[in-house]
Protein backbone atom coordinates (compact mmCIF):
# COMPACT_ATOMS: atom_id res chain seq x y z
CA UNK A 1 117.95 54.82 90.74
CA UNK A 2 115.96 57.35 92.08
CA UNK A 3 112.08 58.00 90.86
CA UNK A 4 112.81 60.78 88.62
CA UNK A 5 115.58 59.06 86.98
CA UNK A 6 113.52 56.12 86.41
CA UNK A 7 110.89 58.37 85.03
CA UNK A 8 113.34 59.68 82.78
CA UNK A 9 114.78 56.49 81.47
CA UNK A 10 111.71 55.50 80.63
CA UNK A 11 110.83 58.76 78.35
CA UNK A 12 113.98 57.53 76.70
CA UNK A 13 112.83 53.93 75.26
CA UNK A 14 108.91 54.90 75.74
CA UNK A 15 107.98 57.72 74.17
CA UNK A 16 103.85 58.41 74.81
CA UNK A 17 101.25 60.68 75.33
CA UNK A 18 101.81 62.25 78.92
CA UNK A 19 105.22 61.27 79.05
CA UNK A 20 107.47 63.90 80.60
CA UNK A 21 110.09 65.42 78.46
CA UNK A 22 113.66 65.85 79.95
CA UNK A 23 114.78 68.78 78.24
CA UNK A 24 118.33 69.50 78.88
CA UNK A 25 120.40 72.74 80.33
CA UNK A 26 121.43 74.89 77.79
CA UNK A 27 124.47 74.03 75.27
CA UNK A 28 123.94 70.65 75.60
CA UNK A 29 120.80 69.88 73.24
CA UNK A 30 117.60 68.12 73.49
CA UNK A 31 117.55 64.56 74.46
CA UNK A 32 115.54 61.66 72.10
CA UNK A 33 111.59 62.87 73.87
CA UNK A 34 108.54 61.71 72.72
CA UNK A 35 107.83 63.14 69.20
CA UNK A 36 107.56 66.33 68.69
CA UNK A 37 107.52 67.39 71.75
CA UNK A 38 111.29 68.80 72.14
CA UNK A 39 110.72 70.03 68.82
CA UNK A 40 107.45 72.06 69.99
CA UNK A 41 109.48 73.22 72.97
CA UNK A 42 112.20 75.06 71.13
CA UNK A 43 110.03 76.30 68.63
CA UNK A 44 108.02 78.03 71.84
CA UNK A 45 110.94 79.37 73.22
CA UNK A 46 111.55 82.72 71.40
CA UNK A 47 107.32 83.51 71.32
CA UNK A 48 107.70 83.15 75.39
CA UNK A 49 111.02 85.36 75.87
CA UNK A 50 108.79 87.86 74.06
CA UNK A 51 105.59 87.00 75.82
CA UNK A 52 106.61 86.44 79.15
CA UNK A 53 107.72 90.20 80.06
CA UNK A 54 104.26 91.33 79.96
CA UNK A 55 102.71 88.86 81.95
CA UNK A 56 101.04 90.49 85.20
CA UNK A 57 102.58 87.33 87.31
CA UNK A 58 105.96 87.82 86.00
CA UNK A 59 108.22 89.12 88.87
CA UNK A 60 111.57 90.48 86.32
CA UNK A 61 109.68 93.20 85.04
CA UNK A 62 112.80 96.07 83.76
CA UNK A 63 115.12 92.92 83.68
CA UNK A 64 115.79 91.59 79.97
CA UNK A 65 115.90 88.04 79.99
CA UNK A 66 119.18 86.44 78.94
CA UNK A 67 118.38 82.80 79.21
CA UNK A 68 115.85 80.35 78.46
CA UNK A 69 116.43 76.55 79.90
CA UNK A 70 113.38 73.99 79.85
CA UNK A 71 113.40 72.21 82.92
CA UNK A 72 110.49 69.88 82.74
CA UNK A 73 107.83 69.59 79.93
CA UNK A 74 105.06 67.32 79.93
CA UNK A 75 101.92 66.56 76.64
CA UNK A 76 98.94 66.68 78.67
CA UNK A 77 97.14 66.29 75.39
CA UNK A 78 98.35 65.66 71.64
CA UNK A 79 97.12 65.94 68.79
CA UNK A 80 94.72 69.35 67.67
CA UNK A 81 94.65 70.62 70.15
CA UNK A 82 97.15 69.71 71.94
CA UNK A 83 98.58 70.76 76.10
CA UNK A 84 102.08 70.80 77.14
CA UNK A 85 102.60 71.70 80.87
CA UNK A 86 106.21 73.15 80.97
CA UNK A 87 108.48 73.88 83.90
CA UNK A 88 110.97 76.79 82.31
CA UNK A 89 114.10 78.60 83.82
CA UNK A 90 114.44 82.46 83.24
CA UNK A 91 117.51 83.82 83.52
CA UNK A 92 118.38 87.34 84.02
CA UNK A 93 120.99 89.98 85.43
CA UNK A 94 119.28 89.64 88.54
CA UNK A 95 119.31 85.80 89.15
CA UNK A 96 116.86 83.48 87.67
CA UNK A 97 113.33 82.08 88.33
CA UNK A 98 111.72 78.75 87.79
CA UNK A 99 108.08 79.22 85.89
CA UNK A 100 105.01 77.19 84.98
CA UNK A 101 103.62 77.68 81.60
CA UNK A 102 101.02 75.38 80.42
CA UNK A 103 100.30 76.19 76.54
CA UNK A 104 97.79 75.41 74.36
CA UNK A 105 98.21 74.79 70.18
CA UNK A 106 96.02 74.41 67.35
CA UNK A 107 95.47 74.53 63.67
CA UNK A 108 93.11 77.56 64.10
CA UNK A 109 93.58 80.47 66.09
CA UNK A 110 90.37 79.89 69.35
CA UNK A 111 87.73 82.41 68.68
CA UNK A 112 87.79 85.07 71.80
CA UNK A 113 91.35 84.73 72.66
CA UNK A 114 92.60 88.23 73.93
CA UNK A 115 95.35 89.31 72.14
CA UNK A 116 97.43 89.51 75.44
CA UNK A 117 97.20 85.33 75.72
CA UNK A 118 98.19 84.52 72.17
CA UNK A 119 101.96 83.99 72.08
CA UNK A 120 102.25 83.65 68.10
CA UNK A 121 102.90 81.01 65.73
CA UNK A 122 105.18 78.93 65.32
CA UNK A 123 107.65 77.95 62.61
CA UNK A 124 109.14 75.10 61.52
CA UNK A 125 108.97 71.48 62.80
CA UNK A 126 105.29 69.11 63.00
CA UNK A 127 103.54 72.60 64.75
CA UNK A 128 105.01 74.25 62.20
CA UNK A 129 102.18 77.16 61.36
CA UNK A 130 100.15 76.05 64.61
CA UNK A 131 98.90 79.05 66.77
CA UNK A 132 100.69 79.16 70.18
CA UNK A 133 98.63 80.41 73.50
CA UNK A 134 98.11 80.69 77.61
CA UNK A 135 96.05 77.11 77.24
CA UNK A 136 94.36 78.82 80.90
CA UNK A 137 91.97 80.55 78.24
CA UNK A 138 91.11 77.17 76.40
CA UNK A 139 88.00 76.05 78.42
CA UNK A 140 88.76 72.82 76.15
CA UNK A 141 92.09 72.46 77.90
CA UNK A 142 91.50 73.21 80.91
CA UNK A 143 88.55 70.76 81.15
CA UNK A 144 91.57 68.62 80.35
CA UNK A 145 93.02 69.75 83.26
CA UNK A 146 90.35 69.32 85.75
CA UNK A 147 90.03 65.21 84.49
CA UNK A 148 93.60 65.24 85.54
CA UNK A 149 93.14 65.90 88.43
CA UNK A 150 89.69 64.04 89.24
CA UNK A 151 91.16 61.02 88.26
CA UNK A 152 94.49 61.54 90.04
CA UNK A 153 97.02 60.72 87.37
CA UNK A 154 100.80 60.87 87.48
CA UNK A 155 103.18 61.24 84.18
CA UNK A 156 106.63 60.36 85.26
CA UNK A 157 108.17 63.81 87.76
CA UNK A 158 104.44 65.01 87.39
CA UNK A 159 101.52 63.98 89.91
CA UNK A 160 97.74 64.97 90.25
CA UNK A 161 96.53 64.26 93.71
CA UNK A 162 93.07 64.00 95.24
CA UNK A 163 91.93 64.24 98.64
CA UNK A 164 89.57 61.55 100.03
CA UNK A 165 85.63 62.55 99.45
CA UNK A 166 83.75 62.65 97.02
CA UNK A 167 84.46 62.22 93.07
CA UNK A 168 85.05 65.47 91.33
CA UNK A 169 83.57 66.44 88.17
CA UNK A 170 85.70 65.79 84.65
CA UNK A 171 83.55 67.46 82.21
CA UNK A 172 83.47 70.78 83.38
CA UNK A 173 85.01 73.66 81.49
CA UNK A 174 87.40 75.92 83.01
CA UNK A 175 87.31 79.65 82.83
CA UNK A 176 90.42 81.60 83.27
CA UNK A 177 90.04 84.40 86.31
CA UNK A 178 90.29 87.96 85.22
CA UNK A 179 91.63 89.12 88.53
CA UNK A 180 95.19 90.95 88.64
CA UNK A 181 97.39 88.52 91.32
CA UNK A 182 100.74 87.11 91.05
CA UNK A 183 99.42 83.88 89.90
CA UNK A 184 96.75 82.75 88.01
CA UNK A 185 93.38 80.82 88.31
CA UNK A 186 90.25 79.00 86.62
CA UNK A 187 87.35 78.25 87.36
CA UNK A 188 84.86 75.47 87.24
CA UNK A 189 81.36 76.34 86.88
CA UNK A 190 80.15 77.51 90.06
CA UNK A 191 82.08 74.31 91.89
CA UNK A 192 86.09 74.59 91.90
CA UNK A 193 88.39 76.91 91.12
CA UNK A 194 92.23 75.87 90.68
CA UNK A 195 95.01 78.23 91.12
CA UNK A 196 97.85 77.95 88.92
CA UNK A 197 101.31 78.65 91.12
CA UNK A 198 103.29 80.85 88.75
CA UNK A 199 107.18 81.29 89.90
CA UNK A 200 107.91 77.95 91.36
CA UNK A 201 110.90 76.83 93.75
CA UNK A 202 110.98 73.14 95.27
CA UNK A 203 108.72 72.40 98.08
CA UNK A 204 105.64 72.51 99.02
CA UNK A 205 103.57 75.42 98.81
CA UNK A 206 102.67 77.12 102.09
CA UNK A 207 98.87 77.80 100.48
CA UNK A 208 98.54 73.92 99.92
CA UNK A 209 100.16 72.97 102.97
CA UNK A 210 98.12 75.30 105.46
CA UNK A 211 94.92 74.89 103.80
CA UNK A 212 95.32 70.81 103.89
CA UNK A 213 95.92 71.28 107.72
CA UNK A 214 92.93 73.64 107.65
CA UNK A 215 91.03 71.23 106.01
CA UNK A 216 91.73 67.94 107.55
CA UNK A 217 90.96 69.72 110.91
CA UNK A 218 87.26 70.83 109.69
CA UNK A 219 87.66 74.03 109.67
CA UNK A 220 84.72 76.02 107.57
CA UNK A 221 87.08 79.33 107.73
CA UNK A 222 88.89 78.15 104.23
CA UNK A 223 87.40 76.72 101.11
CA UNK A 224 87.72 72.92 101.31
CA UNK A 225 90.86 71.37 99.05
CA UNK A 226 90.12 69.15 96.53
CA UNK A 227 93.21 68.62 94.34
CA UNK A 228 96.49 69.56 93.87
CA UNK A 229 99.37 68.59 91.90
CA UNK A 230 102.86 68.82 91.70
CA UNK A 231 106.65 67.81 90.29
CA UNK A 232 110.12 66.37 91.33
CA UNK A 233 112.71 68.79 89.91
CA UNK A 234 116.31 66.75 89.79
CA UNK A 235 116.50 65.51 92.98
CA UNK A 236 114.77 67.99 95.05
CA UNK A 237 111.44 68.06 97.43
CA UNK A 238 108.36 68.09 94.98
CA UNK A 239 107.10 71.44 94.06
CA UNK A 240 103.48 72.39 94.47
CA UNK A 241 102.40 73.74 91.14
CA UNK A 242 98.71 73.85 91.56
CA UNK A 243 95.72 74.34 93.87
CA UNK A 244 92.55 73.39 93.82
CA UNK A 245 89.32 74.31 96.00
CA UNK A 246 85.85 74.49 96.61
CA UNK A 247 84.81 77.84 94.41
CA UNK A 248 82.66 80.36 96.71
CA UNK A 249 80.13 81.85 93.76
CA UNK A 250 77.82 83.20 96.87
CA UNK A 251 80.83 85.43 98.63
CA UNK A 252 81.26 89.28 98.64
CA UNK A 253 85.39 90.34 98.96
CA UNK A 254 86.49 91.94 101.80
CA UNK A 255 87.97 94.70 100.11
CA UNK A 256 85.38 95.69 98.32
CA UNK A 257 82.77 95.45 100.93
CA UNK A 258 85.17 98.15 102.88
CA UNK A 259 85.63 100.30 99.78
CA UNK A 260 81.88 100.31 99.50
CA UNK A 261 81.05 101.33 103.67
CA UNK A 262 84.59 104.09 102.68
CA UNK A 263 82.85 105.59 99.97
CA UNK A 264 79.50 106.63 102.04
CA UNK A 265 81.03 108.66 104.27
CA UNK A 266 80.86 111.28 102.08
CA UNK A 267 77.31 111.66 101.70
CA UNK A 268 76.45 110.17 105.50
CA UNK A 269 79.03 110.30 107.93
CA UNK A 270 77.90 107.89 110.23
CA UNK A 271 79.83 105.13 111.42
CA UNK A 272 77.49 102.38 109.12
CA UNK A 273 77.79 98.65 110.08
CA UNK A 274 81.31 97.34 108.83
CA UNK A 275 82.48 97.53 112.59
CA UNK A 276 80.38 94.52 113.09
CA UNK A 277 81.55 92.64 110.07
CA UNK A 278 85.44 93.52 111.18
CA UNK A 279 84.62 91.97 114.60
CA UNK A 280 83.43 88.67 113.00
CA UNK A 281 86.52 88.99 110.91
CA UNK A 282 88.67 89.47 113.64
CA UNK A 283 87.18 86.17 115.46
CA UNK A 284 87.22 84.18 112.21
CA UNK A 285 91.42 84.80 112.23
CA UNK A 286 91.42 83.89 115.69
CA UNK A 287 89.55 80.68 115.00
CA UNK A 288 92.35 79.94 111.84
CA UNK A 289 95.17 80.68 114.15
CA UNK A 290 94.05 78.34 116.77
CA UNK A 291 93.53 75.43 114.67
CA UNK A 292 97.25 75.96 112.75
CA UNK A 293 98.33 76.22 116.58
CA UNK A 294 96.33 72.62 117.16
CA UNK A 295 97.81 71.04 113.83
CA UNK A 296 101.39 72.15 113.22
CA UNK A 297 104.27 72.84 115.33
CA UNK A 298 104.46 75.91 117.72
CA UNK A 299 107.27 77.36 119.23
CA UNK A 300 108.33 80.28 121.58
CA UNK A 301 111.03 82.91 120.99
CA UNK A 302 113.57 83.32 124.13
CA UNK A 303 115.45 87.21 124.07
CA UNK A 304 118.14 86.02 121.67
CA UNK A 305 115.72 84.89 119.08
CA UNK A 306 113.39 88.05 119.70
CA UNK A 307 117.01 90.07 119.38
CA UNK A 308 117.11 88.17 115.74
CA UNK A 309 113.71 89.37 114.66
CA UNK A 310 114.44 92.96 115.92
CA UNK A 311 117.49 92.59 113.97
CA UNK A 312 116.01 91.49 110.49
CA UNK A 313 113.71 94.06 111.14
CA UNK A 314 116.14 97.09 111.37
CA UNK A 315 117.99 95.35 108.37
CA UNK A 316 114.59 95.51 106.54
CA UNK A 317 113.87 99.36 107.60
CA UNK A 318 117.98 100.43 106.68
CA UNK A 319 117.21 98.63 103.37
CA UNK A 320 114.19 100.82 103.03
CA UNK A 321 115.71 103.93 103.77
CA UNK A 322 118.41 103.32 100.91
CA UNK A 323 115.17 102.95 98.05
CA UNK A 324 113.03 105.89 99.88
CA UNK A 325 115.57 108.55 101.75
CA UNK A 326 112.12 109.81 102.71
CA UNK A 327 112.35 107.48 105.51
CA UNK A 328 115.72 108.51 106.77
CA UNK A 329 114.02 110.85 109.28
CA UNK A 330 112.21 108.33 111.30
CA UNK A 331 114.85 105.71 111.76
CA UNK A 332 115.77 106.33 114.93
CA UNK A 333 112.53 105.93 116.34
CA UNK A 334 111.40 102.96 114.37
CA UNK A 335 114.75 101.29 115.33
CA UNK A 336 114.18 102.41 119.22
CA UNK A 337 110.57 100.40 119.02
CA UNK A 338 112.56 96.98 117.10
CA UNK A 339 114.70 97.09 120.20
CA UNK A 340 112.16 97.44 122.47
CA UNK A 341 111.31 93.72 122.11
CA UNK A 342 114.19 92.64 123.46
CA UNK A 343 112.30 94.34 126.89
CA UNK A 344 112.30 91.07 129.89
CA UNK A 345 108.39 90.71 129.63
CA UNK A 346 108.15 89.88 125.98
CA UNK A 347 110.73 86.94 126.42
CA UNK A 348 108.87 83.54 125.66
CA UNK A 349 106.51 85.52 122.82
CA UNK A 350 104.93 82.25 121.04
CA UNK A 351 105.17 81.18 117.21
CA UNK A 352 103.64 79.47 115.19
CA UNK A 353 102.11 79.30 111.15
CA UNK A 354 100.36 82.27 110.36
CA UNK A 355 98.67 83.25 107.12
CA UNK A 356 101.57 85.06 106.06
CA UNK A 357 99.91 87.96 103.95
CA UNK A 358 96.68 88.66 105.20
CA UNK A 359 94.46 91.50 104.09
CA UNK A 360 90.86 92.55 103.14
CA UNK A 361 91.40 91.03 99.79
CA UNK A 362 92.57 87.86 101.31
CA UNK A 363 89.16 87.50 103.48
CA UNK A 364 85.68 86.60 101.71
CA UNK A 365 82.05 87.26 103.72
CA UNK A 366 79.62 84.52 102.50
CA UNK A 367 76.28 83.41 103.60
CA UNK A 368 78.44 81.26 106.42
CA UNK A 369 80.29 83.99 107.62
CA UNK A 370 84.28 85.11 106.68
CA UNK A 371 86.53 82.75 105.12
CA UNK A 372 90.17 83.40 104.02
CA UNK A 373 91.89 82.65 101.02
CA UNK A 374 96.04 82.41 99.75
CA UNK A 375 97.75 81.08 102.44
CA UNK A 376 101.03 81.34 100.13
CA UNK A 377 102.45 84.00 102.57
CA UNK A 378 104.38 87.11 101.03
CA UNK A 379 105.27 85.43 97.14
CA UNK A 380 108.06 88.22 97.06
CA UNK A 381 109.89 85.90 100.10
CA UNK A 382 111.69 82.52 100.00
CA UNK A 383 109.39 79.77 100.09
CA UNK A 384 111.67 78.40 103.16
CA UNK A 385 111.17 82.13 104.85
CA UNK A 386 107.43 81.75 104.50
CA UNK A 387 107.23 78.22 105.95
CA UNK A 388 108.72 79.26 109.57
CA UNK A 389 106.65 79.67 112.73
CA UNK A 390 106.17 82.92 113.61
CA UNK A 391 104.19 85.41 116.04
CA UNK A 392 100.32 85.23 115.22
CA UNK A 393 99.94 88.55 115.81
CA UNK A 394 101.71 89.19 112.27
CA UNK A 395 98.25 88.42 111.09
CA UNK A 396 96.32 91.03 113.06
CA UNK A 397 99.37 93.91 112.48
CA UNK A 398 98.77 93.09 108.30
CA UNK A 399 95.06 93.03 109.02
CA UNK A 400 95.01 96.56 110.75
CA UNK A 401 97.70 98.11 107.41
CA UNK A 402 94.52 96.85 105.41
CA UNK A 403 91.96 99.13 107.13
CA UNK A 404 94.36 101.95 106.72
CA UNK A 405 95.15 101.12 103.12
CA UNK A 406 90.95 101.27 102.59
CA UNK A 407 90.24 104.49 104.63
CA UNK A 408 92.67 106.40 102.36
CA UNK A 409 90.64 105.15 99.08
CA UNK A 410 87.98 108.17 100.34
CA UNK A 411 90.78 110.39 99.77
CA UNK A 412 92.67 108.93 96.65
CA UNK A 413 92.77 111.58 94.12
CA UNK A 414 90.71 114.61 95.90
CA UNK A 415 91.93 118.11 96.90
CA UNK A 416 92.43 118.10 100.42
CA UNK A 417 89.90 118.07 102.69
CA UNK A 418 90.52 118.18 106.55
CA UNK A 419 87.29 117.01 107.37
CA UNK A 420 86.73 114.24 105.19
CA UNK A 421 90.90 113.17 106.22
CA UNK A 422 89.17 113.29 109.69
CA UNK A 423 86.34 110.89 109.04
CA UNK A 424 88.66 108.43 106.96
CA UNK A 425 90.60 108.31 110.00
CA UNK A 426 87.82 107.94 112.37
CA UNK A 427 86.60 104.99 110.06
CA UNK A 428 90.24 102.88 109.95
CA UNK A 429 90.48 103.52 114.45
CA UNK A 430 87.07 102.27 114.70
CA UNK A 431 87.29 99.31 112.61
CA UNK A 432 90.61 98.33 113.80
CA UNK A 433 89.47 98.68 117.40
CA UNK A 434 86.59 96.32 116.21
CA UNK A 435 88.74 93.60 114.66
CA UNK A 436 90.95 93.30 117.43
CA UNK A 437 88.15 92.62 119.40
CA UNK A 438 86.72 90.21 118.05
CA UNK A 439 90.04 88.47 117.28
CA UNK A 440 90.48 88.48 121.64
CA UNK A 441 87.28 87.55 121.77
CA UNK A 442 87.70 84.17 119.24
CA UNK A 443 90.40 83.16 121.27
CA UNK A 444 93.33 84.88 119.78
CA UNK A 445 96.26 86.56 122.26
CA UNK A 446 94.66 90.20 123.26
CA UNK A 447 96.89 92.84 120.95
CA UNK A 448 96.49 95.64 123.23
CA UNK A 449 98.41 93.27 125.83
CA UNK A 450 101.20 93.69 123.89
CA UNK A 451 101.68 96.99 122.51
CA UNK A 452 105.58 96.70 121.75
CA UNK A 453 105.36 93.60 119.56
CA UNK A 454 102.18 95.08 117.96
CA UNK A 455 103.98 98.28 117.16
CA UNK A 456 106.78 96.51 115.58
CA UNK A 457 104.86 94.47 113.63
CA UNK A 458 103.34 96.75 112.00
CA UNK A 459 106.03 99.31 111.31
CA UNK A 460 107.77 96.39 109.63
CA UNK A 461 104.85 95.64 107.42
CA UNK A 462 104.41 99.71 106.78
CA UNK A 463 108.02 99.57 105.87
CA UNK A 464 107.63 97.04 103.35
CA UNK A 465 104.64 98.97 101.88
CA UNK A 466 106.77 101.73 101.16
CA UNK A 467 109.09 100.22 99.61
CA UNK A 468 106.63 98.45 97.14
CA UNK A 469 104.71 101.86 96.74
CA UNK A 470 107.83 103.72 95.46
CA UNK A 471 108.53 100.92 93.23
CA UNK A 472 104.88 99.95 91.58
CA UNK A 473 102.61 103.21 92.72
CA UNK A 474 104.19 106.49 93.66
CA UNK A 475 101.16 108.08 94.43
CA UNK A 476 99.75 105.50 96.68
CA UNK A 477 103.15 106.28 98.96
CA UNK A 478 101.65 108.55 101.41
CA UNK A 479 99.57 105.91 102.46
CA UNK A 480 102.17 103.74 104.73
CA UNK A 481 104.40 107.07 105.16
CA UNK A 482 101.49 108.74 106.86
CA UNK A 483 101.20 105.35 109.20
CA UNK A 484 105.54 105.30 109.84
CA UNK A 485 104.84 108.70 110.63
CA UNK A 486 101.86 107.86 113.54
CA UNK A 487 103.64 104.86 114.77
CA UNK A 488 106.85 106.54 114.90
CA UNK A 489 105.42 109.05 117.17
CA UNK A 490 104.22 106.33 119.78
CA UNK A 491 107.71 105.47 120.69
């Protein structure tokens, strides 16, 4: 009998507090759980289908839902109030997702609960009349949460893990983040901060997994991990449900430390000091990417397998072109530059884990220097997609979209203005030039030394901006059509 089905056998004769519930696939009805619990459960499920569509981290938006199957629940606390982590499926026309809901009841409605985190109340059954809510905004709960994981407990499919060093805190309450991301977070006085993994698929996450490398190899360009935990679905690999890490209260984000040098260029147009900061940025990737290359497996791509990535790419940029016909005119040049790494001197081009997403957002200056964050890789990608080896310079190609993406805040929303397009564009070349500096000079492969893969690389990632511009903000579009448009022109 495998562990999960042990687990389960045992919900089935033992019924406790923190005992996982197996809640069954649709049609077939709840199986004997501890009490209450399945009860709660289906009571919950019509306030979520009606909740869940408005959640920032959702990723069906403009798809109605057209199924609802608990996968996994688990009382992380009884009583009032009580905490029931739940694992649910959401099915709709598109496909379906797995999500992580952990939700909070009581008697009495929390003072100070937004509106947007209280799910209703429910009817019938022992909650019957209880208030229903995102338990992230409970610091009650999610102090219950954090003792979890300090003392490293395991309820049947679901496991809290610690990493060796020393004791964490159980009495500290948890604040939820007010940050708009795909997933969500809390945070622990000015000492932790957990993320939350939202839209879950078996295996381990690529932010736990790269960070734990990071971590175990001393590296001071990440915030240490602390905890995580995670749960056996069925019979597959555990998931990674949450994160979490030492909490940086003393850091500035990179993005808006650019938006900030951006805006003064319209009252002083001189070049300012963020150059300097983009160089220690650029080194501080460097020194991430050498350490993955030290830890994990590397690789190098012969001409067939650099044919494949061409390939995917073109795939990616025909896909494009279908959503945004306004990129039907530069196809054939954007295609000419994917098959120009098929060229004989780019055979052997070496792979290896990368950060997967990185930006200015994803980067944090502190008193220590830069440190980056959400090593999850591209959430919008299969989690099996996100785990391969591939080209390092990835990174830098995202990094140098990101300066771009800033430069054109200066000119979000004005009438046009040649000379202040002019300086925007003199600030994005000059801290690009500076970042991939200083990632040669930490030790990272020189990106002028390979302007074909470099190219490429960032034409795909420019591609993919314009698709999600079109989709989620129109008028941000001419941002990544005016860089297709540059790079197009260098082939």
């Amino acid at each position: 009998m495998s562990e999960t089905s042990r687990s389960q056998a045992r919900v089935h004769h033992e019924p406790s507090e923190g005992t996982p519930v197996p809640v069954a696939t649709r049609g077939a009805g709840l199986r004997r759980t501890a009490p209450g619990v399945s009860e709660l459960v289906q009571a919950a499920l019509p306030l979520i289908s009606a909740w869940l569509p408005g959640q920032r981290w959702y990723a069906g938006k403009g798809r109605a839902i057209t199924g609802l199957t608990p996968v996994l629940g688990t009382p992380l606390q009884v009583g009032d109030p009580a905490l029931l982590h739940l694992l649910l499926r959401v099915e709709h026309a598109g496909g379906g997702d797995i999500y992580q809901l952990l939700l909070g009841t009581r008697s009495q409605q929390p003072s100070g609960l937004a509106p947007s985190t209280v799910l209703g109340r429910l009817t019938g059954g022992p909650y019957d009349g209880a208030v229903l809510y995102d338990a992230l905004h409970d610091p009650e709960l999610t102090g219950r949460l954090l003792e979890h994981l300090a003392t490293g407990d395991r309820f049947g499919a679901l496991a809290f893990r610690r990493t060796p060093g020393p004791g964490l805190p159980g009495n500290l309450p948890g604040r939820a983040s007010t940050a708009e991301q795909s997933n969500s977070s809390v945070i622990y006085g000015t000492s932790f901060i957990l993320k939350l993994f939202r839209r879950i698929s078996p295996g381990t996450n690529p932010d736990l997994e790269l960070s734990l490398a990071l971590s175990r190899a001393g590296s001071t360009r990440i915030p240490r991990v602390a905890a995580w935990f995670e749960s056996r679905m069925e019979r597959s690999e555990p998931a990674t449900l949450g994160l979490l890490q030492r909490y940086l209260p003393d850091a500035e984000d990179g993005w808006e430390l650019a938006l900030d040098q951006v805006a003064r260029l319209k009252g002083d147009p001189s070049p300012g000091n963020f150059a300097i900061e983009a160089h220690r940025l650029g080194r501080a990737t460097a020194e991430v990417h050498r350490v993955l290359a030290r830890s994990m497996p590397v690789d190098r791509l012969d001409r067939a397998q650099l044919g494949l990535l061409a390939g995917a790419m073109a795939d990616r940029l025909d896909n494009a072109v279908s959503a945004v016909p306004g990129l039907l005119r530069y196809r054939p040049a954007l295609r000419t530059a994917f098959r120009q790494l098929t060229a004989d001197h780019l055979d052997g081009v070496p792979v290896q884990r990368i950060h997967g997403d990185l930006h200015l957002g994803q980067a944090m200056r502190t008193p220590h220097g830069w440190v980056l964050l959400d090593f999850e890789g591209e959430p919008a990608k299969p989690l099996a997609e996100r785990r391969l080896p591939q080209p390092a310079l990835r990174d830098v190609a995202a990094m140098l979209r990101s300066f771009d993406y800033a430069a054109a805040h200066l000119l979000a929303g004005a009438p046009p203005d040649p000379e202040l397009a002019h300086l925007a564009a003199a600030w994005a070349a000059r801290n690009r030039t500076a970042y991939c500096a200083g990632y040669s000079a930490g030790g990272g492969s020189d990106p002028s030394a390979s302007p074909e893969l470099m190219r490429a690389l960032e034409i795909d990632k420019a591609v993919y901006e314009v698709v999600y511009e079109a989709r989620h903000r129109p008028s941000w579009l001419p941002i990544p059509l005016a860089a297709i448009n540059r790079l197009a022109l260098t082939v």
